[in-house]
Protein backbone atom coordinates (compact mmCIF):
# COMPACT_ATOMS: atom_id res chain seq x y z
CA UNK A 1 -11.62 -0.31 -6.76
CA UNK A 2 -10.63 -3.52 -5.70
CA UNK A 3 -13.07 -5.57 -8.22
CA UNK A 4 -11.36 -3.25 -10.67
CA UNK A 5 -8.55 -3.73 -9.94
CA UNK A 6 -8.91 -7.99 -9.62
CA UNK A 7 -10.73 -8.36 -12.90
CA UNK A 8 -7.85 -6.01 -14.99
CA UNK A 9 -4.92 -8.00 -12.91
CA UNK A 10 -6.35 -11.46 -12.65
CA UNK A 11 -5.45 -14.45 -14.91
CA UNK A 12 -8.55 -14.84 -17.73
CA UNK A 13 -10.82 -17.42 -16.42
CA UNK A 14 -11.33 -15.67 -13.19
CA UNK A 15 -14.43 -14.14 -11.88
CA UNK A 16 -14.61 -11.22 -9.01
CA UNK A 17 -17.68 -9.52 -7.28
CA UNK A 18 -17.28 -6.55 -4.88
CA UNK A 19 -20.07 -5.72 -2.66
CA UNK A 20 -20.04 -3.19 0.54
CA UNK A 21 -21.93 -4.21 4.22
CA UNK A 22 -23.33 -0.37 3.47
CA UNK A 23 -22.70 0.53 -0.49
CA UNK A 24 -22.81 4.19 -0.87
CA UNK A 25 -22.06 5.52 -4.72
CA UNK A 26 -18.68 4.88 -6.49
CA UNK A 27 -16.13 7.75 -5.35
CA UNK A 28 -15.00 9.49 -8.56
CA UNK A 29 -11.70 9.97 -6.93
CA UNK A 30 -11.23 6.02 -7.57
CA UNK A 31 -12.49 5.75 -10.98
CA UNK A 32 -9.85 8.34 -11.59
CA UNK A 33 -7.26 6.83 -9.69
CA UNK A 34 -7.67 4.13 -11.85
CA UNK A 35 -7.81 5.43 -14.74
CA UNK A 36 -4.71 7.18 -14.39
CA UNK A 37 -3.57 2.81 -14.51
CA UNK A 38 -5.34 2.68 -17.99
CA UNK A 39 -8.23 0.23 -15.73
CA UNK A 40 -11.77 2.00 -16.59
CA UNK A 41 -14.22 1.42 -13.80
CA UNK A 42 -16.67 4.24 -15.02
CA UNK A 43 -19.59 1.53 -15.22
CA UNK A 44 -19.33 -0.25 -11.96
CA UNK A 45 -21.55 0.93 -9.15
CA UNK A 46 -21.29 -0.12 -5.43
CA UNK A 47 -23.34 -3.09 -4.67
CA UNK A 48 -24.16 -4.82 -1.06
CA UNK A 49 -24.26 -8.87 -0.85
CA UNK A 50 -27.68 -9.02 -2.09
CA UNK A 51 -26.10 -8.02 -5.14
CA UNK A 52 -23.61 -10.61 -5.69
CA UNK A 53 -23.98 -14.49 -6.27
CA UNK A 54 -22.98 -15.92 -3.17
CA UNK A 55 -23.41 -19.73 -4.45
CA UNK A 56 -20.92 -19.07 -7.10
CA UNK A 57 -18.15 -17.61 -4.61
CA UNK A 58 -15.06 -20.10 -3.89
CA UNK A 59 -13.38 -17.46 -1.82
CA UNK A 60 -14.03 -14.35 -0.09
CA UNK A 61 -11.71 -11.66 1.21
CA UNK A 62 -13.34 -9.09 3.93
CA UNK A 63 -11.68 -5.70 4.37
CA UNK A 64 -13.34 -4.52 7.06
CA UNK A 65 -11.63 -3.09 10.23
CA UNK A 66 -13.76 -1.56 12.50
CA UNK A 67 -17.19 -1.27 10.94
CA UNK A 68 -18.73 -4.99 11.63
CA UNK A 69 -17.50 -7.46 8.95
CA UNK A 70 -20.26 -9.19 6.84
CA UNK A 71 -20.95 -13.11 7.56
CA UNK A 72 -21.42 -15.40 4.47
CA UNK A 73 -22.53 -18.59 5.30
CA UNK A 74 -21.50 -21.66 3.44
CA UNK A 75 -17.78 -23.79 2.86
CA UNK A 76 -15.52 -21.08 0.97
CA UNK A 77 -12.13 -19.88 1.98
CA UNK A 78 -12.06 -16.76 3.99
CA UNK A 79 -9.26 -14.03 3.58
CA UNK A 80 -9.18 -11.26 6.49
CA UNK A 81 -7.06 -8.62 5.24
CA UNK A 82 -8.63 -5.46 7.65
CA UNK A 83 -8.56 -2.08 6.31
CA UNK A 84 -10.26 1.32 7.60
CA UNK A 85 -12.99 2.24 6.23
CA UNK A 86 -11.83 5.76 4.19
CA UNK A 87 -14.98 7.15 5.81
CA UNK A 88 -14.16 7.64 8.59
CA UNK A 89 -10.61 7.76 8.82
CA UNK A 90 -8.90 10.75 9.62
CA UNK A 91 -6.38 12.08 7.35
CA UNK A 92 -3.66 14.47 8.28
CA UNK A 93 -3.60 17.80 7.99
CA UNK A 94 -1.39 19.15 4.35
CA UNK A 95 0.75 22.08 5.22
């Protein structure tokens, strides 16, 4: 979602990757989530860091929160914005 999201919201010129410390498969609740926003993500596919050109990155933003945050070595900026991993959070009950 979020390279989806960065590459229909971005400025041309811009370049994102999105890769996952344990990629799994895309959740077709998110590709439909953002379709509902006209952004088509049908075609991406979960990727780890193997999977992404590290020498090419300027920044990098980490989401993790609990789960053990990947290290990238190398001079880029680093943005820490921690989120839960959907995983393994537990949702509330609906009435």
């Amino acid at each position: 979602m979020a390279e989806g999201l960065a590459r229909a919201l971005a400025p041309s010129g811009y370049r994102f990757w999105s890769a996952g410390s344990e990629p799994g498969q895309l959740n077709p609740l998110a590709i439909a989530a953002l379709a509902e926003q006209q952004i088509d993500i049908a075609s991406h596919r979960a990727k780890g860091l193997a999977d992404v050109p590290l020498e090419d990155i300027d920044t990098i933003v980490t989401l993790c929160a609990e789960e053990v945050c990947p290290v990238v070595p190398g001079e880029v900026s680093r943005l820490h914005w921690p989120l839960p991993d959907r995983r393994i959070c537990e949702l509330p009950s609906r009435p």
